[in-house]
PDB file of N, CA and C in Angstrom:
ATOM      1  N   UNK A   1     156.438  63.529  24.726  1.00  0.00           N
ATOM      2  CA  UNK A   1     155.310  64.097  25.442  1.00  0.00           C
ATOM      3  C   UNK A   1     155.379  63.736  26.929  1.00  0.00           C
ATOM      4  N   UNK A   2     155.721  62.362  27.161  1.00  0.00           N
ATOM      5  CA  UNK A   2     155.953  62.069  29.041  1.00  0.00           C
ATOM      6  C   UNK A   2     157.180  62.824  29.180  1.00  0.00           C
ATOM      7  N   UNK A   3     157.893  63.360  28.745  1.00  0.00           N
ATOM      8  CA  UNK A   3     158.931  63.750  29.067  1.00  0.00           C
ATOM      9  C   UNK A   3     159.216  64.854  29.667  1.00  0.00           C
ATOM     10  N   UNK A   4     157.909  65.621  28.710  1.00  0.00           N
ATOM     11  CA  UNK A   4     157.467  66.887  29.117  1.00  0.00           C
ATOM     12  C   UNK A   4     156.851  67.239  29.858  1.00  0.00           C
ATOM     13  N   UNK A   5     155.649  66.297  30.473  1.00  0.00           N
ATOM     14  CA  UNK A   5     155.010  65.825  31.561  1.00  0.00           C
ATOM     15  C   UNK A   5     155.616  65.970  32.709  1.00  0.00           C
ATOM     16  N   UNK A   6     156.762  65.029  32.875  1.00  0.00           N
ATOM     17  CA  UNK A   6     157.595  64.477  34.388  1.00  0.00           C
ATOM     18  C   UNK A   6     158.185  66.198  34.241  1.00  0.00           C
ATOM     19  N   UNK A   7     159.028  66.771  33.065  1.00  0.00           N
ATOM     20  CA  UNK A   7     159.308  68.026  33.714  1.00  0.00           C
ATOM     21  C   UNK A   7     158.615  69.084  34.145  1.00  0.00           C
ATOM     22  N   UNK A   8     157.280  69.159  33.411  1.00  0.00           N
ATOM     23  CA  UNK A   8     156.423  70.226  34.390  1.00  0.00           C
ATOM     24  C   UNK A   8     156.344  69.711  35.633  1.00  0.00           C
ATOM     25  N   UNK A   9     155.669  68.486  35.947  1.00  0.00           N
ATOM     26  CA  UNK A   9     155.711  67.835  37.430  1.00  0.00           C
ATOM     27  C   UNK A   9     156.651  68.438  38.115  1.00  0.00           C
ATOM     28  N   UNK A  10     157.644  68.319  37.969  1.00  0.00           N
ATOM     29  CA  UNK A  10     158.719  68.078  38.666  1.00  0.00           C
ATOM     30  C   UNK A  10     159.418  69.697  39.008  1.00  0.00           C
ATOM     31  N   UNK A  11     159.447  70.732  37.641  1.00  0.00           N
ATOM     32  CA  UNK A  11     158.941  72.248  38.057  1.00  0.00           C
ATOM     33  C   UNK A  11     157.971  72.923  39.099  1.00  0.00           C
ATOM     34  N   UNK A  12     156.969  72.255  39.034  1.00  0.00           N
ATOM     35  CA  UNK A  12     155.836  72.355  39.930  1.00  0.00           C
ATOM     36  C   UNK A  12     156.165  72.366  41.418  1.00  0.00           C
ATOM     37  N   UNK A  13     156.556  70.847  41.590  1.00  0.00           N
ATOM     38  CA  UNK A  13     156.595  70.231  42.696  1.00  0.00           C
ATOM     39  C   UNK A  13     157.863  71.155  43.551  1.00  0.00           C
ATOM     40  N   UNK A  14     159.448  71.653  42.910  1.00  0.00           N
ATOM     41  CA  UNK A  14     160.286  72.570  43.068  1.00  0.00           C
ATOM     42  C   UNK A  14     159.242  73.294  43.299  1.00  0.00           C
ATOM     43  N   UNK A  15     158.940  74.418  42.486  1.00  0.00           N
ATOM     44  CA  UNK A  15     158.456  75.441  43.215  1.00  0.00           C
ATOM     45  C   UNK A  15     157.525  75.754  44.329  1.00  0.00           C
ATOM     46  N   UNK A  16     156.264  75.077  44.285  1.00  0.00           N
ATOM     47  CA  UNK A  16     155.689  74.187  45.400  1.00  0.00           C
ATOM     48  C   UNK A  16     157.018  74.135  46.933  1.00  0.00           C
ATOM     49  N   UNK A  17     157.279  73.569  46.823  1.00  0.00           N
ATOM     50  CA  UNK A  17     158.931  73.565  47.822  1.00  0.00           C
ATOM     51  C   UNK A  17     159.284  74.711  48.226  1.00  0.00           C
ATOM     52  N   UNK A  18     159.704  75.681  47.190  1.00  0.00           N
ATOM     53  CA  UNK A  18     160.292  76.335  47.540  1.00  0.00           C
ATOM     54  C   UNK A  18     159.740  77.877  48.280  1.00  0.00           C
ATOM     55  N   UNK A  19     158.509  77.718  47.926  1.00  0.00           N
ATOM     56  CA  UNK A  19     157.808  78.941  48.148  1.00  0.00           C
ATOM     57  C   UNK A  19     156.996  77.932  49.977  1.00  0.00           C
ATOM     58  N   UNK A  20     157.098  76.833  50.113  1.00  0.00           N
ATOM     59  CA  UNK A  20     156.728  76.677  51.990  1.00  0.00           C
ATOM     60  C   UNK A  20     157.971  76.484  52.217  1.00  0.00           C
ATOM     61  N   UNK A  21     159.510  76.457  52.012  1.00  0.00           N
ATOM     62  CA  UNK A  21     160.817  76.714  52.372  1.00  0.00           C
ATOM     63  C   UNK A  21     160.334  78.218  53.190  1.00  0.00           C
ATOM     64  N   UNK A  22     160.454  79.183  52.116  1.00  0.00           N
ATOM     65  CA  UNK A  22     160.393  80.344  51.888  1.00  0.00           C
ATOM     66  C   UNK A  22     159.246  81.171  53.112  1.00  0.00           C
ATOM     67  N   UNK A  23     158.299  80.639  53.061  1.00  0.00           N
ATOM     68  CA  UNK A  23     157.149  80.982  54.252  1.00  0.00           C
ATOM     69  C   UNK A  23     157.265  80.403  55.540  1.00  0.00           C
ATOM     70  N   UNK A  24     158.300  79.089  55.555  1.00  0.00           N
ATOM     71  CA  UNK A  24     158.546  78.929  57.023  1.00  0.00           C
ATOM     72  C   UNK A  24     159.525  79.231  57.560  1.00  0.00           C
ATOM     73  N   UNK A  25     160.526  80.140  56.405  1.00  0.00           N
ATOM     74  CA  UNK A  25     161.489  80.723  56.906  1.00  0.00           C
ATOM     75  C   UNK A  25     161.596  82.282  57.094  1.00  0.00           C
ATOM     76  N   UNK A  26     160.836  82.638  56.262  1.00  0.00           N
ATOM     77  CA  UNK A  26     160.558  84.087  56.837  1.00  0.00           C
ATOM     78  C   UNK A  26     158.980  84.379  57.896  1.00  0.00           C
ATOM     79  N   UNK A  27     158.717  83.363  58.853  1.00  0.00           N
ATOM     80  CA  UNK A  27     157.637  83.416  59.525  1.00  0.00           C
ATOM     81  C   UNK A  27     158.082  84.027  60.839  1.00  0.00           C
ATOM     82  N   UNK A  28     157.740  84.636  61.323  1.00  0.00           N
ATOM     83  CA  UNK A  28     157.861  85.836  62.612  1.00  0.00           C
ATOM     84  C   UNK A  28     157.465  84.487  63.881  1.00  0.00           C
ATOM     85  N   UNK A  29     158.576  84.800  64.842  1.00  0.00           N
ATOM     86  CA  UNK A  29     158.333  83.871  65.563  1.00  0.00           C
ATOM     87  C   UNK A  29     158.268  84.453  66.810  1.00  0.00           C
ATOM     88  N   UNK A  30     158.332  86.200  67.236  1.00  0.00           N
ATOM     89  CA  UNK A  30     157.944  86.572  68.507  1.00  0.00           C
ATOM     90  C   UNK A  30     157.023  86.947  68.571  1.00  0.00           C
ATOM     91  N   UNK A  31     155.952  87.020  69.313  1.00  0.00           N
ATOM     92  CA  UNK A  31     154.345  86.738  69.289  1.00  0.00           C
ATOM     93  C   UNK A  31     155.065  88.211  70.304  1.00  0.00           C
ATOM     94  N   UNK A  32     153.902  89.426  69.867  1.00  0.00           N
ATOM     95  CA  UNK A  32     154.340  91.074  70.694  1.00  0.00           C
ATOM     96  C   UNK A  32     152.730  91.253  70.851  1.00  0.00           C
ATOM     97  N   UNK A  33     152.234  91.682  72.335  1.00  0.00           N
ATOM     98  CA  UNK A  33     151.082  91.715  72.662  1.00  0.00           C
ATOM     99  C   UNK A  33     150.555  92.868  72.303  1.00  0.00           C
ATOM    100  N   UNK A  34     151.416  93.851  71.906  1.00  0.00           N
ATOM    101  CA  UNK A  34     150.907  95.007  71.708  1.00  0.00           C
ATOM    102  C   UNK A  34     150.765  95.550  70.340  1.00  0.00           C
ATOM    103  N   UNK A  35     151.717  94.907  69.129  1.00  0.00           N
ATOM    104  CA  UNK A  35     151.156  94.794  68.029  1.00  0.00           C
ATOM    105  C   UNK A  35     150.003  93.964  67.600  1.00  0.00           C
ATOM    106  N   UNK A  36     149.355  92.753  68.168  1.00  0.00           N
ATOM    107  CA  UNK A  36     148.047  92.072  68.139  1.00  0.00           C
ATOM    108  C   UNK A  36     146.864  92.678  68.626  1.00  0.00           C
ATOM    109  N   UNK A  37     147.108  93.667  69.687  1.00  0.00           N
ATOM    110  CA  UNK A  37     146.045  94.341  69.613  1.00  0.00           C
ATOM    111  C   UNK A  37     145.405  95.778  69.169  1.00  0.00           C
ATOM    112  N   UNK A  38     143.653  95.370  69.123  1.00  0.00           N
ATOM    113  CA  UNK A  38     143.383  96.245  68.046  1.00  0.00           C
ATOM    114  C   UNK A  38     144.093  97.823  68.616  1.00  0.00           C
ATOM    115  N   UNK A  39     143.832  98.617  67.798  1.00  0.00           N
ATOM    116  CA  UNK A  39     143.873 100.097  67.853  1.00  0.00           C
ATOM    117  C   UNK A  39     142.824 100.536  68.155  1.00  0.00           C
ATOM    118  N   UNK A  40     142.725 101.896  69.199  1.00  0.00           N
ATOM    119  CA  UNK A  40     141.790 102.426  69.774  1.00  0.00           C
ATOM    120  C   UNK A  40     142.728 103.601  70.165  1.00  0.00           C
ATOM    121  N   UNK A  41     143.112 104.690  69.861  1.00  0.00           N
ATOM    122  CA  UNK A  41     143.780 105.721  69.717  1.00  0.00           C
ATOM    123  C   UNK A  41     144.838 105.646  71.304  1.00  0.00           C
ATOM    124  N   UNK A  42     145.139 104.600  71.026  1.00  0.00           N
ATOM    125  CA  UNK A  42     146.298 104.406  72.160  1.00  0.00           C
ATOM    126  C   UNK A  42     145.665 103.712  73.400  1.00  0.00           C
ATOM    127  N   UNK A  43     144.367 103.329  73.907  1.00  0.00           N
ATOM    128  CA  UNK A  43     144.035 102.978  74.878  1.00  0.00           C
ATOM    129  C   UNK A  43     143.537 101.372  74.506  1.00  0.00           C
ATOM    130  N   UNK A  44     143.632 100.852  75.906  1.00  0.00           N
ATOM    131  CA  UNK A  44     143.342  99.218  75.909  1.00  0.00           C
ATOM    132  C   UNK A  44     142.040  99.264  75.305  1.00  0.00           C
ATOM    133  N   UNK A  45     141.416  98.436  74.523  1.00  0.00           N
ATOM    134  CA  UNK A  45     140.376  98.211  74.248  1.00  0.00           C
ATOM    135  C   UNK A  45     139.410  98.143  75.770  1.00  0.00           C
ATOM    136  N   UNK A  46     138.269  98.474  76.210  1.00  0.00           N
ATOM    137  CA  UNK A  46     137.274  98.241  77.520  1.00  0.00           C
ATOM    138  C   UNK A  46     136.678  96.878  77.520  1.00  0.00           C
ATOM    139  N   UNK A  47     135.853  96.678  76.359  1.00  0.00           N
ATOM    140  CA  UNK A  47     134.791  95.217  75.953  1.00  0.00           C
ATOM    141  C   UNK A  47     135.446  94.541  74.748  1.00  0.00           C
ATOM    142  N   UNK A  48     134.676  93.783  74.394  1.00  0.00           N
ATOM    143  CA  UNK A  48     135.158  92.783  73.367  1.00  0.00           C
ATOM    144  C   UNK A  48     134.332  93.652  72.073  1.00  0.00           C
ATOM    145  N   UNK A  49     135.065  92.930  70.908  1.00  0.00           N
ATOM    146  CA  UNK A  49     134.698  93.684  69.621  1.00  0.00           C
ATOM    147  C   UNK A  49     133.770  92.890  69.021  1.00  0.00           C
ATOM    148  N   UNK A  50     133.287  91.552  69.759  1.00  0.00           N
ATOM    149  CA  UNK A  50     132.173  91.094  69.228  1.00  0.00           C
ATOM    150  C   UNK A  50     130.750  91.423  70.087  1.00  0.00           C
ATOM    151  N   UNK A  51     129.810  92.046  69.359  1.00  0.00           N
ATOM    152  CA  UNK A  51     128.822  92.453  69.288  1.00  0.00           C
ATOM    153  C   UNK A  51     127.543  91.679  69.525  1.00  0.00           C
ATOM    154  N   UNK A  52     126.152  91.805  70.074  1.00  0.00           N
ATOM    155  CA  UNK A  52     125.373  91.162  69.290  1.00  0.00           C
ATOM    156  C   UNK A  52     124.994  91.088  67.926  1.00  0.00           C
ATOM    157  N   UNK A  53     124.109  90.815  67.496  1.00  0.00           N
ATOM    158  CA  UNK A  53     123.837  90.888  65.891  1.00  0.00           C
ATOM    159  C   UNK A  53     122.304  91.107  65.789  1.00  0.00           C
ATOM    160  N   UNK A  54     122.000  91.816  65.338  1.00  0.00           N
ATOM    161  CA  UNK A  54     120.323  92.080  64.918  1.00  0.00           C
ATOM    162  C   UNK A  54     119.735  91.280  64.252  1.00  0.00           C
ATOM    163  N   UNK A  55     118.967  90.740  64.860  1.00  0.00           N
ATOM    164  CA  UNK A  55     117.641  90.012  64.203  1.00  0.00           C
ATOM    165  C   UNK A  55     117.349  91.092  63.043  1.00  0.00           C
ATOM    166  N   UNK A  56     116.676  92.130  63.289  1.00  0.00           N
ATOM    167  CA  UNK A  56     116.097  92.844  61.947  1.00  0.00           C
ATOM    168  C   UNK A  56     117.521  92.766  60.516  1.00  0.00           C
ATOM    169  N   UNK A  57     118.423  93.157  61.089  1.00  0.00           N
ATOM    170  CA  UNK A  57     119.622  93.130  60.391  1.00  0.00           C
ATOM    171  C   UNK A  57     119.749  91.725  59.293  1.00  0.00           C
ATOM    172  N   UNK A  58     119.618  90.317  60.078  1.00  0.00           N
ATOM    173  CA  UNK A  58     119.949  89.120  59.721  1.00  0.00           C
ATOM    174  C   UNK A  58     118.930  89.410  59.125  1.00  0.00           C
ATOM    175  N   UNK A  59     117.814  89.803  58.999  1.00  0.00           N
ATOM    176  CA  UNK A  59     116.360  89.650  58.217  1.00  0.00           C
ATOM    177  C   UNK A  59     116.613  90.230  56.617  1.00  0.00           C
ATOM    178  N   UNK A  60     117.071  91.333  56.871  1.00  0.00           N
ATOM    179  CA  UNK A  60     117.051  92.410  55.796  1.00  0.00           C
ATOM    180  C   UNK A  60     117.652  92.090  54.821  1.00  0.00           C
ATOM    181  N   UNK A  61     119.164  91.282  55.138  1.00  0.00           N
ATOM    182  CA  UNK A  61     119.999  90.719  54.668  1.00  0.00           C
ATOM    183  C   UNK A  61     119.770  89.590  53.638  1.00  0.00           C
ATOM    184  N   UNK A  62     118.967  88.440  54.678  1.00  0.00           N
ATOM    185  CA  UNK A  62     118.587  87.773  53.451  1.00  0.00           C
ATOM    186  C   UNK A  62     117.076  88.048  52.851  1.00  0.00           C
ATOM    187  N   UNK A  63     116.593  89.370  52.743  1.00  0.00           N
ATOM    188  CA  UNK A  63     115.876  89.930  51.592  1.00  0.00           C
ATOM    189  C   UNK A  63     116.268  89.939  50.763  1.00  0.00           C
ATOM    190  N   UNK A  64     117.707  91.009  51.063  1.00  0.00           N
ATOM    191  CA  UNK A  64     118.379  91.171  50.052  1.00  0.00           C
ATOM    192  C   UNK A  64     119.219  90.207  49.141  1.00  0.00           C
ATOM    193  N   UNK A  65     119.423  89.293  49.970  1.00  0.00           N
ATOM    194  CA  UNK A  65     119.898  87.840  48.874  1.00  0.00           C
ATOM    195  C   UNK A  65     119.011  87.136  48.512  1.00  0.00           C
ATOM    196  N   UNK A  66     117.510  87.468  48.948  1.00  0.00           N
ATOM    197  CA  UNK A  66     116.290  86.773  48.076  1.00  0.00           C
ATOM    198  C   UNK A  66     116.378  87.667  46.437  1.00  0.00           C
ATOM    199  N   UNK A  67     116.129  88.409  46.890  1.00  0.00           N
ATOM    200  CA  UNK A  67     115.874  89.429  45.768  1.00  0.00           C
ATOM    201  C   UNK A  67     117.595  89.789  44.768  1.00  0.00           C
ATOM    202  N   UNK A  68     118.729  89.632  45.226  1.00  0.00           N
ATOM    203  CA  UNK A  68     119.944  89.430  44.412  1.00  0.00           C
ATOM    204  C   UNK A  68     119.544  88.227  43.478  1.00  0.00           C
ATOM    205  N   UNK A  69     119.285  86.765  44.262  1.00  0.00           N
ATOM    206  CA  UNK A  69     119.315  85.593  43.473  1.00  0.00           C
ATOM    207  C   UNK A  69     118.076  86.136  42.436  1.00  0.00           C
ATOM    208  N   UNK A  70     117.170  86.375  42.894  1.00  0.00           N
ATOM    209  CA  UNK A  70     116.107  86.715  41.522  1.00  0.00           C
ATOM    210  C   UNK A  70     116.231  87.393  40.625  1.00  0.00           C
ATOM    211  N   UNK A  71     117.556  88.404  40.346  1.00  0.00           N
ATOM    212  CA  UNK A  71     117.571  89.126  39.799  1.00  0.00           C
ATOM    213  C   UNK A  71     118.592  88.176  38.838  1.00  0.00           C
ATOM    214  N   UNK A  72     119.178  87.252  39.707  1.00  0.00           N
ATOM    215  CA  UNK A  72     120.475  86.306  38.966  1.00  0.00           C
ATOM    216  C   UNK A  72     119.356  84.908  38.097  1.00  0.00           C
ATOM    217  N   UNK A  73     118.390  84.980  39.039  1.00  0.00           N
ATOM    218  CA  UNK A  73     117.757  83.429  38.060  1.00  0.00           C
ATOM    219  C   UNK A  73     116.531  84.276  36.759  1.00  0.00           C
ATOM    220  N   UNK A  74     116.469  85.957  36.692  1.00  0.00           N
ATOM    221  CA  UNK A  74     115.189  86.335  35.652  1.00  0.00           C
ATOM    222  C   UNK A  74     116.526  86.587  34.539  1.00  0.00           C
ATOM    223  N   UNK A  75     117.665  86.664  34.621  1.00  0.00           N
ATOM    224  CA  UNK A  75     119.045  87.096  33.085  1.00  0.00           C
ATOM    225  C   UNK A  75     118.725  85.742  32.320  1.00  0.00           C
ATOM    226  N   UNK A  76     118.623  84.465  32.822  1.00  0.00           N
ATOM    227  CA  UNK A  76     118.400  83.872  31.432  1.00  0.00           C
ATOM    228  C   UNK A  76     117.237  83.763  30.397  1.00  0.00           C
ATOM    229  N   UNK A  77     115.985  84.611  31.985  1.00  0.00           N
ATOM    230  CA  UNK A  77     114.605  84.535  31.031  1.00  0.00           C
ATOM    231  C   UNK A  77     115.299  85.573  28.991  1.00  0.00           C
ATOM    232  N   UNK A  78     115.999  86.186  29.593  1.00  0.00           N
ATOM    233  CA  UNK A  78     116.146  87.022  28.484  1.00  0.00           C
ATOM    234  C   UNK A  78     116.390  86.626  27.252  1.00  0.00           C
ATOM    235  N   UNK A  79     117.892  85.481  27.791  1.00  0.00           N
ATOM    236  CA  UNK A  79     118.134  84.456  26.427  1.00  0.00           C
ATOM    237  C   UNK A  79     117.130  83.356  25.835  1.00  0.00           C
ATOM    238  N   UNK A  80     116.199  83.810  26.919  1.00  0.00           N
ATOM    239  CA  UNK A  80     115.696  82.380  26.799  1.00  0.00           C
ATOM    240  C   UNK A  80     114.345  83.381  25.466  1.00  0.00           C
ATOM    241  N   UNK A  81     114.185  84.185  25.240  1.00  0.00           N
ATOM    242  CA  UNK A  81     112.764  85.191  24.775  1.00  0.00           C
ATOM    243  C   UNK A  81     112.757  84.614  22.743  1.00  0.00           C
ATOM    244  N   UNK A  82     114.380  84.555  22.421  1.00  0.00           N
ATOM    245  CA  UNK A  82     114.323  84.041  21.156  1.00  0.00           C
ATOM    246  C   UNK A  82     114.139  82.719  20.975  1.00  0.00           C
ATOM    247  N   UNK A  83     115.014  81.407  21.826  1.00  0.00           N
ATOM    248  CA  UNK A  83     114.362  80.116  22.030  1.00  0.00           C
ATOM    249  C   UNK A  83     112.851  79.476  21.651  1.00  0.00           C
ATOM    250  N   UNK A  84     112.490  80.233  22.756  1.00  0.00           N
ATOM    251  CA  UNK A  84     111.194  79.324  23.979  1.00  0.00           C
ATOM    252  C   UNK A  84     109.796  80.164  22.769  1.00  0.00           C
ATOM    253  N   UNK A  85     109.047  79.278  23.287  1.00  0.00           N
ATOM    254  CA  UNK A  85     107.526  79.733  23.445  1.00  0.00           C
ATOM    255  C   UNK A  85     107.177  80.895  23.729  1.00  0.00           C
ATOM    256  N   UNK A  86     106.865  82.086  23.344  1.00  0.00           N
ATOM    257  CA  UNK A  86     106.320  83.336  23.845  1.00  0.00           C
ATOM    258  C   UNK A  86     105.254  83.447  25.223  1.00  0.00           C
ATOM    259  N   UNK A  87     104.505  82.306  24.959  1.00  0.00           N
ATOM    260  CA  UNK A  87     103.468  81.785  26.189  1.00  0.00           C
ATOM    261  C   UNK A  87     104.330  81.184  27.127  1.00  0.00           C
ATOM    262  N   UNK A  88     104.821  80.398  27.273  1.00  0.00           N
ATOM    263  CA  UNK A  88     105.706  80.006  28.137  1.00  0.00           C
ATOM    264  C   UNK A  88     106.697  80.522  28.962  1.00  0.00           C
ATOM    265  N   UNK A  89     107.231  81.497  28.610  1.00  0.00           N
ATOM    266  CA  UNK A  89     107.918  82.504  28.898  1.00  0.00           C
ATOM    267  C   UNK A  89     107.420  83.747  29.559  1.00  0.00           C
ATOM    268  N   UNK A  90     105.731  84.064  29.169  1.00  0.00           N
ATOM    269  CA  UNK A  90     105.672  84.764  30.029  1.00  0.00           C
ATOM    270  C   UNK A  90     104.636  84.410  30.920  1.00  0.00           C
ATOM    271  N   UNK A  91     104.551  83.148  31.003  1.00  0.00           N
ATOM    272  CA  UNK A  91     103.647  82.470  32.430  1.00  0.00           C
ATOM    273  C   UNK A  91     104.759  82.140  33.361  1.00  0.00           C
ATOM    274  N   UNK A  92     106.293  81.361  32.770  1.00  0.00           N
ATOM    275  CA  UNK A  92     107.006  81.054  33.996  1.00  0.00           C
ATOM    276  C   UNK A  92     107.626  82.979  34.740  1.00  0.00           C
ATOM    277  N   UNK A  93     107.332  83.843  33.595  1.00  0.00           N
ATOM    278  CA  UNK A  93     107.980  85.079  34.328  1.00  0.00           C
ATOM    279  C   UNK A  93     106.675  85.696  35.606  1.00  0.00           C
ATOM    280  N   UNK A  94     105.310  85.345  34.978  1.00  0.00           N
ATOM    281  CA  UNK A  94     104.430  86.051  35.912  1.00  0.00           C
ATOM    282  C   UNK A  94     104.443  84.928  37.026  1.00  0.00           C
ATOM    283  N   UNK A  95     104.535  83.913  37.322  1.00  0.00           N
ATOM    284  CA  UNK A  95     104.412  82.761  38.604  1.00  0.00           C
ATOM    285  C   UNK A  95     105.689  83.156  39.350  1.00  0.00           C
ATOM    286  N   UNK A  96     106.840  83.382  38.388  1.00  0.00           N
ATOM    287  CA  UNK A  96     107.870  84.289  39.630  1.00  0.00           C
ATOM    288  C   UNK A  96     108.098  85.158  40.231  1.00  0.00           C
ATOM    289  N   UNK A  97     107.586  86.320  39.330  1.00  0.00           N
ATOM    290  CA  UNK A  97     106.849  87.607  39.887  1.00  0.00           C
ATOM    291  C   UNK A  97     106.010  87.742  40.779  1.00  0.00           C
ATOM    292  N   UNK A  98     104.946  86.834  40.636  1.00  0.00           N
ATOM    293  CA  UNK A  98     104.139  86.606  41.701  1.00  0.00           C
ATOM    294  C   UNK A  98     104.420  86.196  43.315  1.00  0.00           C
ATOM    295  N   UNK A  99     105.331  84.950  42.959  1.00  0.00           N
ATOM    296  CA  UNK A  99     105.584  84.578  44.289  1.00  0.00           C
ATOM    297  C   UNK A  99     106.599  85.978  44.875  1.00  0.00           C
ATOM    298  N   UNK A 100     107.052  86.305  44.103  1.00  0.00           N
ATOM    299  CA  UNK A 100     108.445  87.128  45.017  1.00  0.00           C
ATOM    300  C   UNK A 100     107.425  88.961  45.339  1.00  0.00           C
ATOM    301  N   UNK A 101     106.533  89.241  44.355  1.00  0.00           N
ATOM    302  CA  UNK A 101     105.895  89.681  45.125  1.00  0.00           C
ATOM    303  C   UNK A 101     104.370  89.668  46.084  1.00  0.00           C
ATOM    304  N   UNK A 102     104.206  87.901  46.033  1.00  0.00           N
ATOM    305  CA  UNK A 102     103.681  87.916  47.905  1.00  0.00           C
ATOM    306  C   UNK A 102     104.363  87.595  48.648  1.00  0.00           C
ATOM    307  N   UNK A 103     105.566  86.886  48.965  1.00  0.00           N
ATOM    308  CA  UNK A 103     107.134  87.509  49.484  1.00  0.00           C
ATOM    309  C   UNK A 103     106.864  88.473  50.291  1.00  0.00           C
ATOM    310  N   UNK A 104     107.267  89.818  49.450  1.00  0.00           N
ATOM    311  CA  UNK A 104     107.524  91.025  49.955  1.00  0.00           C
ATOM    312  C   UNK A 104     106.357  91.283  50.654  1.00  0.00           C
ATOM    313  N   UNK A 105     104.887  91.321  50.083  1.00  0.00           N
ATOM    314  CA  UNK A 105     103.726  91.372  51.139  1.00  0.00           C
ATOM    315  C   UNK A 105     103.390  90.813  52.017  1.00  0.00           C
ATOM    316  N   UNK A 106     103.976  89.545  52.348  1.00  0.00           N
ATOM    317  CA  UNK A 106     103.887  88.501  53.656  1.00  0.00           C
ATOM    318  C   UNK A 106     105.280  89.335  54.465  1.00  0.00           C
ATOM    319  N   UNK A 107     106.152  89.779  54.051  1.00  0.00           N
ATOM    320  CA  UNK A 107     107.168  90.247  54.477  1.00  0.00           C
ATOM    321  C   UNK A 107     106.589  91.269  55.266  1.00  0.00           C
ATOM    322  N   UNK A 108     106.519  92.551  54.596  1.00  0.00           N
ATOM    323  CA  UNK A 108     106.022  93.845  55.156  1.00  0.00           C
ATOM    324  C   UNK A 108     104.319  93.528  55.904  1.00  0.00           C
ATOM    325  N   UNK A 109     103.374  92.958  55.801  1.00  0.00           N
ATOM    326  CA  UNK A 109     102.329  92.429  56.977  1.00  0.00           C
ATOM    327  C   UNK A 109     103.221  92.313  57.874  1.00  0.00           C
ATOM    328  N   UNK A 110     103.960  91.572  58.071  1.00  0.00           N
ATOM    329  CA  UNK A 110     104.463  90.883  59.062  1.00  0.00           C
ATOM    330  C   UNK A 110     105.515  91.628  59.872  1.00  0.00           C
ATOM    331  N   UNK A 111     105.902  92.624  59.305  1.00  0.00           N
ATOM    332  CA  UNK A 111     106.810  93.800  59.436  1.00  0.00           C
ATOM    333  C   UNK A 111     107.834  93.643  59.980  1.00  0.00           C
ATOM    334  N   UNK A 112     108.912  92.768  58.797  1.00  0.00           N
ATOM    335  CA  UNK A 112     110.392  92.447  59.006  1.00  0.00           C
ATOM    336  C   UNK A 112     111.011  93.774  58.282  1.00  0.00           C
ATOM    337  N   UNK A 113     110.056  94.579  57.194  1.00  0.00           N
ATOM    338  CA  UNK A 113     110.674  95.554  56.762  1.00  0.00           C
ATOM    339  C   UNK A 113     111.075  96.598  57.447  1.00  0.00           C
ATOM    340  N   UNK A 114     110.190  96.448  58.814  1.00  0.00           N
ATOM    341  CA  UNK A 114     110.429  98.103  59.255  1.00  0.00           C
ATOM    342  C   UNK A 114     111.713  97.780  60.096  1.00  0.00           C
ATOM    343  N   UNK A 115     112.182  98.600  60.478  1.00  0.00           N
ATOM    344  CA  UNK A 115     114.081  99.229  61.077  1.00  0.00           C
ATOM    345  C   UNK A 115     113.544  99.757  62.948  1.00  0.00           C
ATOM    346  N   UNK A 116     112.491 100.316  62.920  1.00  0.00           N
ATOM    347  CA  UNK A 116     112.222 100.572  64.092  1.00  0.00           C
ATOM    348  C   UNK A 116     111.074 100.530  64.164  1.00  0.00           C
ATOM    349  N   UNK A 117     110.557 100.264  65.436  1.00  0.00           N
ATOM    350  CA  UNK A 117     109.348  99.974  65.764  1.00  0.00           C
ATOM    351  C   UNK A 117     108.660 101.170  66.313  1.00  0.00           C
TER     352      UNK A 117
END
């Protein structure tokens, strides 16, 4: 059984080797200014390709990963329906419901929902 051990190791560790042999020998070593830059139908780029970023944008975004994760933490209420307590189950589902929708109503008062003003 060690025997078999030291030879996977030692397979490993070869190939491991041989594949950063392999990547530092086929690594491109003339740096060409004109393949690095972007494409723009033949002309120099004018400005930079970084942008500002929208506040409303960053907002919306993590709505939407509020409301992804909730959709990821209500799949075990499901397994959970043969388990658990029938009462229990559907008080922890209405207290989550609840909060996520005054969430959305503290949200839209406050009007992160709207896109334009």
């Amino acid at each position: 059984m060690l025997n078999m051990l030291i030879m996977m190791s030692l397979f490993s560790m070869i190939v491991s080797l041989m594949i950063l042999i392999n990547k530092l020998m086929s690594k491109k070593n003339k740096k060409n200014r004109e393949k690095n830059s972007p494409f723009e139908c033949g002309f120099d780029p004018f400005k930079t390709t970084r942008l500002p970023f929208s506040l409303h944008f960053f907002l919306i975004s993590l709505i939407f990963l509020i409301f992804d994760i909730e959709i990821t933490l209500m799949l075990p209420l499901i397994n959970m329906m043969m388990i658990t307590n029938k009462f229990w189950l559907n008080l922890t589902f209405m207290i989550f419901m609840l909060i996520l929708i005054l969430g959305i109503f503290i949200e839209w008062k406050t009007g992160v929902i709207k896109w334009l003003k």
